[in-house]
Protein backbone atom coordinates (compact mmCIF):
# COMPACT_ATOMS: atom_id res chain seq x y z
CA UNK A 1 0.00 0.00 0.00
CA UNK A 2 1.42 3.84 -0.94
CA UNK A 3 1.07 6.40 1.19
CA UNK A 4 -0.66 8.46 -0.84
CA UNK A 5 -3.53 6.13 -0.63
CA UNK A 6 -3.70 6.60 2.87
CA UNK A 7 -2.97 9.72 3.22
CA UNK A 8 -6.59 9.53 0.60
CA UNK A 9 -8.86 8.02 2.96
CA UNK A 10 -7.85 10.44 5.93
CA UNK A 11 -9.15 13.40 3.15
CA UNK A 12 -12.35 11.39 2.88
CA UNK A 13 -14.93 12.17 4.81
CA UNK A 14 -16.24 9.00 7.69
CA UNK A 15 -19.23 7.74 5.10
CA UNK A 16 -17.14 7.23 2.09
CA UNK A 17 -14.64 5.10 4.38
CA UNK A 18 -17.06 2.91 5.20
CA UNK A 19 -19.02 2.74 1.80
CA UNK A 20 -14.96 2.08 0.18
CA UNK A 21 -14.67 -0.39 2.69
CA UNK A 22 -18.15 -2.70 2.19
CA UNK A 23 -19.44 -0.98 5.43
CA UNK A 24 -22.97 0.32 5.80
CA UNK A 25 -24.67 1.86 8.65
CA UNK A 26 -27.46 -0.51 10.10
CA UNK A 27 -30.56 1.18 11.19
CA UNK A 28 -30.90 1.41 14.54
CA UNK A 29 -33.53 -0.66 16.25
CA UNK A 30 -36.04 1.39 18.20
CA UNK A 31 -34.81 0.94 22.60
CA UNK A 32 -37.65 -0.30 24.70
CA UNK A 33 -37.74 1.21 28.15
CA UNK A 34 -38.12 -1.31 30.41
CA UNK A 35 -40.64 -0.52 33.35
CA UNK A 36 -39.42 0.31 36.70
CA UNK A 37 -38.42 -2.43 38.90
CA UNK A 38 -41.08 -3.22 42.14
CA UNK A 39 -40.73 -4.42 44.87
CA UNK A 40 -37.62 -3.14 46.62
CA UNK A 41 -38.56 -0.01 49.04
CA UNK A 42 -36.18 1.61 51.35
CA UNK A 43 -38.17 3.32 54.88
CA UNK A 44 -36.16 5.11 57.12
CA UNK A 45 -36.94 4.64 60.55
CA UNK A 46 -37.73 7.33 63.24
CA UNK A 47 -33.68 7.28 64.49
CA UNK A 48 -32.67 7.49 61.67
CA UNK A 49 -35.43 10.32 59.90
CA UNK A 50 -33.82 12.32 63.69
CA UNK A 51 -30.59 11.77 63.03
CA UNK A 52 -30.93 13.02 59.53
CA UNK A 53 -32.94 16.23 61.00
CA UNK A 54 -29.94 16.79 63.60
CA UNK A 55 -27.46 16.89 60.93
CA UNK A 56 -29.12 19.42 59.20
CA UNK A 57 -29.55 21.48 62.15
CA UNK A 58 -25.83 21.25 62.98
CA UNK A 59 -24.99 22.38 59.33
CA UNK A 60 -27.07 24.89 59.49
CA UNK A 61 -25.55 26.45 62.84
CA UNK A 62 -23.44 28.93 63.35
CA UNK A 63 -19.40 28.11 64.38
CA UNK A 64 -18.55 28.45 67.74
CA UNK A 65 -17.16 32.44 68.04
CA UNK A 66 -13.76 32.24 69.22
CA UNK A 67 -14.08 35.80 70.37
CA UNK A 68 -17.08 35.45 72.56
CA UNK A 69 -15.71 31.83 73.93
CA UNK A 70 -12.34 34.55 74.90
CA UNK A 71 -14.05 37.37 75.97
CA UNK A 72 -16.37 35.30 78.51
CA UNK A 73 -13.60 33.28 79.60
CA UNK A 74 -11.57 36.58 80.50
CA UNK A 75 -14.49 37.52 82.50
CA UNK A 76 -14.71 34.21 84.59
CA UNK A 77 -11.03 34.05 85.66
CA UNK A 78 -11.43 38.10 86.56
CA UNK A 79 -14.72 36.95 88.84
CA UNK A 80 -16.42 39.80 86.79
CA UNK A 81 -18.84 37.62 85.02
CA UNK A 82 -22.40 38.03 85.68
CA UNK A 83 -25.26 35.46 84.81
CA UNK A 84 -28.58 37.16 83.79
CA UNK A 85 -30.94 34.35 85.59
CA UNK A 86 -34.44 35.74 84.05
CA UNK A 87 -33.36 36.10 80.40
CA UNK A 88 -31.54 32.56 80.51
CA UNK A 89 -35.14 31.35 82.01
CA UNK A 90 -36.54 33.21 79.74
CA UNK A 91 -34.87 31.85 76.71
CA UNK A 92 -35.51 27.79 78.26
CA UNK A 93 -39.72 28.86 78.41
CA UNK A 94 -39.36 29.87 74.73
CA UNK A 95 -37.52 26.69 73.87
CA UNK A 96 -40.26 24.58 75.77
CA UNK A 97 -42.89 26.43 74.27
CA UNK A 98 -41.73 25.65 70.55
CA UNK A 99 -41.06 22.16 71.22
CA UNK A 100 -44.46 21.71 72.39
CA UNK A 101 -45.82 23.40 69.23
């Protein structure tokens, strides 16, 4: 075989390759979708459905702030920290109250 010849078939285009080599281009046959398989079911159980709702609470919540964690801290070891008993009550009512909802 000469070079030139292939260097002749790269020129052609894909369909006369295939009709100068005896190839032809079968139809193709029409894909039947086959139905969608019964039977197998997946249920999540109440743990799990919780856990699930957990994680996307934790994702969803702030990181802990280095600078308040500090500042707080600071304010423990230098006995100058006060705890504001009604608004933490306050904030456990409002809690209860949600969770009840």
């Amino acid at each position: 075989m000469k070079i030139e010849n292939l260097y002749q078939k790269f020129l052609q285009s894909p369909e006369q390759v295939k009709q100068s080599t005896g190839e032809t281009q079968r139809p193709k046959e029409p894909v039947q979708e086959s139905p969608p398989a019964r039977g197998d079911r997946v249920e999540l159980s109440q743990t799990a459905k919780d856990i699930k709702k957990i994680e996307s609470v934790l994702k969803t919540s702030p990181e802990v702030r280095a600078d308040k964690v500090r500042s707080i801290k600071e304010q423990i070891e230098a006995g100058t920290y006060q705890v504001d008993s009604k608004k933490i009550a306050n904030a456990m009512l409002t809690d209860l109250i949600k969770d009840m909802a």
